[in-house]
Protein backbone atom coordinates (compact mmCIF):
# COMPACT_ATOMS: atom_id res chain seq x y z
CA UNK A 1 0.00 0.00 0.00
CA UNK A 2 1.35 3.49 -1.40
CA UNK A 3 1.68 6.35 1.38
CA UNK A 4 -1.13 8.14 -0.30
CA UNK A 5 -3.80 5.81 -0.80
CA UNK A 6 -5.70 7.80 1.66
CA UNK A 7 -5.80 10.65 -0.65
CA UNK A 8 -5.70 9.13 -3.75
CA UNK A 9 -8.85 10.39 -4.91
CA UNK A 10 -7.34 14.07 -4.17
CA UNK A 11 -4.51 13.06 -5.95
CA UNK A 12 -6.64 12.12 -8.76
CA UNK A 13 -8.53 15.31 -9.16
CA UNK A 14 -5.85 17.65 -9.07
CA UNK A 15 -4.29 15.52 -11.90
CA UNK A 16 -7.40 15.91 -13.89
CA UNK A 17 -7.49 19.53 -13.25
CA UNK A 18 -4.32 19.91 -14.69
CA UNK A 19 -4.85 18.32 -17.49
CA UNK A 20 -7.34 20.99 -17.83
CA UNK A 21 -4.90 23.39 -17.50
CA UNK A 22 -2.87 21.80 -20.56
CA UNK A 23 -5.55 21.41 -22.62
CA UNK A 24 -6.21 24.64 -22.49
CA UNK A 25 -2.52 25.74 -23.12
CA UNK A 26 -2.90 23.95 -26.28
CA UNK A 27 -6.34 25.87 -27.37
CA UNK A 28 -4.37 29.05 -26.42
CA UNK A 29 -1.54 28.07 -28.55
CA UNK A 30 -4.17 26.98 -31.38
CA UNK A 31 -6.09 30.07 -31.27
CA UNK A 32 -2.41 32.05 -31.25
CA UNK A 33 -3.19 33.60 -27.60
CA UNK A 34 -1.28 36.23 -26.64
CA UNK A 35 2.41 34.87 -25.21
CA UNK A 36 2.11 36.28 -21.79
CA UNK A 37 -0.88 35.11 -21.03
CA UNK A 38 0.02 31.29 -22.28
CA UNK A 39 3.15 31.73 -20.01
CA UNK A 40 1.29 32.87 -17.26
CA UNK A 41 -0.75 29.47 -17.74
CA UNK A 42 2.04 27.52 -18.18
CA UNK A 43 3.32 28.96 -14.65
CA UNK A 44 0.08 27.72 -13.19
CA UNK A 45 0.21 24.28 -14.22
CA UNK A 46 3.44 24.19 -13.27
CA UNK A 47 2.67 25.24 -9.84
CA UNK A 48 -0.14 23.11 -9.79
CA UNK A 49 2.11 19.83 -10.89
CA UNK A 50 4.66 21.10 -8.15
CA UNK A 51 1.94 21.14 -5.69
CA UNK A 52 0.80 17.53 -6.38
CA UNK A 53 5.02 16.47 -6.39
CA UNK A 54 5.20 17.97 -2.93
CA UNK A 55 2.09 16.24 -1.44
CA UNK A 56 3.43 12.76 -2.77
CA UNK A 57 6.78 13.45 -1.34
CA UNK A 58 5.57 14.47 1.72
CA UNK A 59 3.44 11.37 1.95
CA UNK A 60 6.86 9.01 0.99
CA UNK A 61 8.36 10.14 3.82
CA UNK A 62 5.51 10.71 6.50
CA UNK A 63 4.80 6.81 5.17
CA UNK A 64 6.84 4.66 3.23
CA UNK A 65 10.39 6.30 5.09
CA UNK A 66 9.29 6.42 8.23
CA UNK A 67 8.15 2.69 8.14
CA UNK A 68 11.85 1.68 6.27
CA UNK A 69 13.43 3.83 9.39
CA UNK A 70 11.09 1.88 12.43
CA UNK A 71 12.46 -1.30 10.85
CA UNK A 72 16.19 -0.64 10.51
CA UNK A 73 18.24 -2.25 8.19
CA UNK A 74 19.70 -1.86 5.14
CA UNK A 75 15.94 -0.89 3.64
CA UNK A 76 15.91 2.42 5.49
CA UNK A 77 19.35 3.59 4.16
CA UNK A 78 17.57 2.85 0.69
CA UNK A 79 14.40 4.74 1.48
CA UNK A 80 16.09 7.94 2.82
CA UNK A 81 18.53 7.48 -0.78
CA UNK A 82 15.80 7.36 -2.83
CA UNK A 83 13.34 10.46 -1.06
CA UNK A 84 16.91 12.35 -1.51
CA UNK A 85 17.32 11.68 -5.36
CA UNK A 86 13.11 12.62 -5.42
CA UNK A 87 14.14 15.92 -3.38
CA UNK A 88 17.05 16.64 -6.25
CA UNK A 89 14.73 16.06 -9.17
CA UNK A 90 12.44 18.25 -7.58
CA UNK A 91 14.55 21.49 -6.57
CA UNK A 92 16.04 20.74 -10.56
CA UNK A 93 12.84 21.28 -12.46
């Protein structure tokens, strides 16, 4: 069971609503929509997929690290390794 099970419904929605958002990018950029107001879209989605990154991370740790941690071993050296690479991806993009 993923860490956000609980919310994946949430999850879900907010993925659908972006969508949204970049299928209406791509109207804008049909319909030749002024550039500053596609970018200022674009920045929305953005934030909006950022958003829905930093609510899954957030859930890794609060779940699936924490558990690795409680139970030791070499498994919780992996999980905290692996939320670090997700943290560097992140700050990248």
């Amino acid at each position: 069971m993923h860490g956000y099970s609980g919310d994946k419904q949430a999850y879900l929605t907010r993925l659908r609503r972006v969508e949204g958002q970049i299928r209406g990018l791509q109207r804008m950029v049909e319909d030749e929509a002024y550039c500053i107001d596609v970018l200022t879209q674009v920045s929305a989605a953005t934030r909006a997929l950022q958003a829905v990154a930093l609510g899954l991370l957030e859930e890794h740790i609060s779940h699936c690290v924490a558990d690795a941690i409680n139970s030791g071993g070499p498994e919780a050296e992996a999980k905290v390794k692996e939320a670090s690479a997700a943290i560097a991806r992140l700050v990248r993009s």
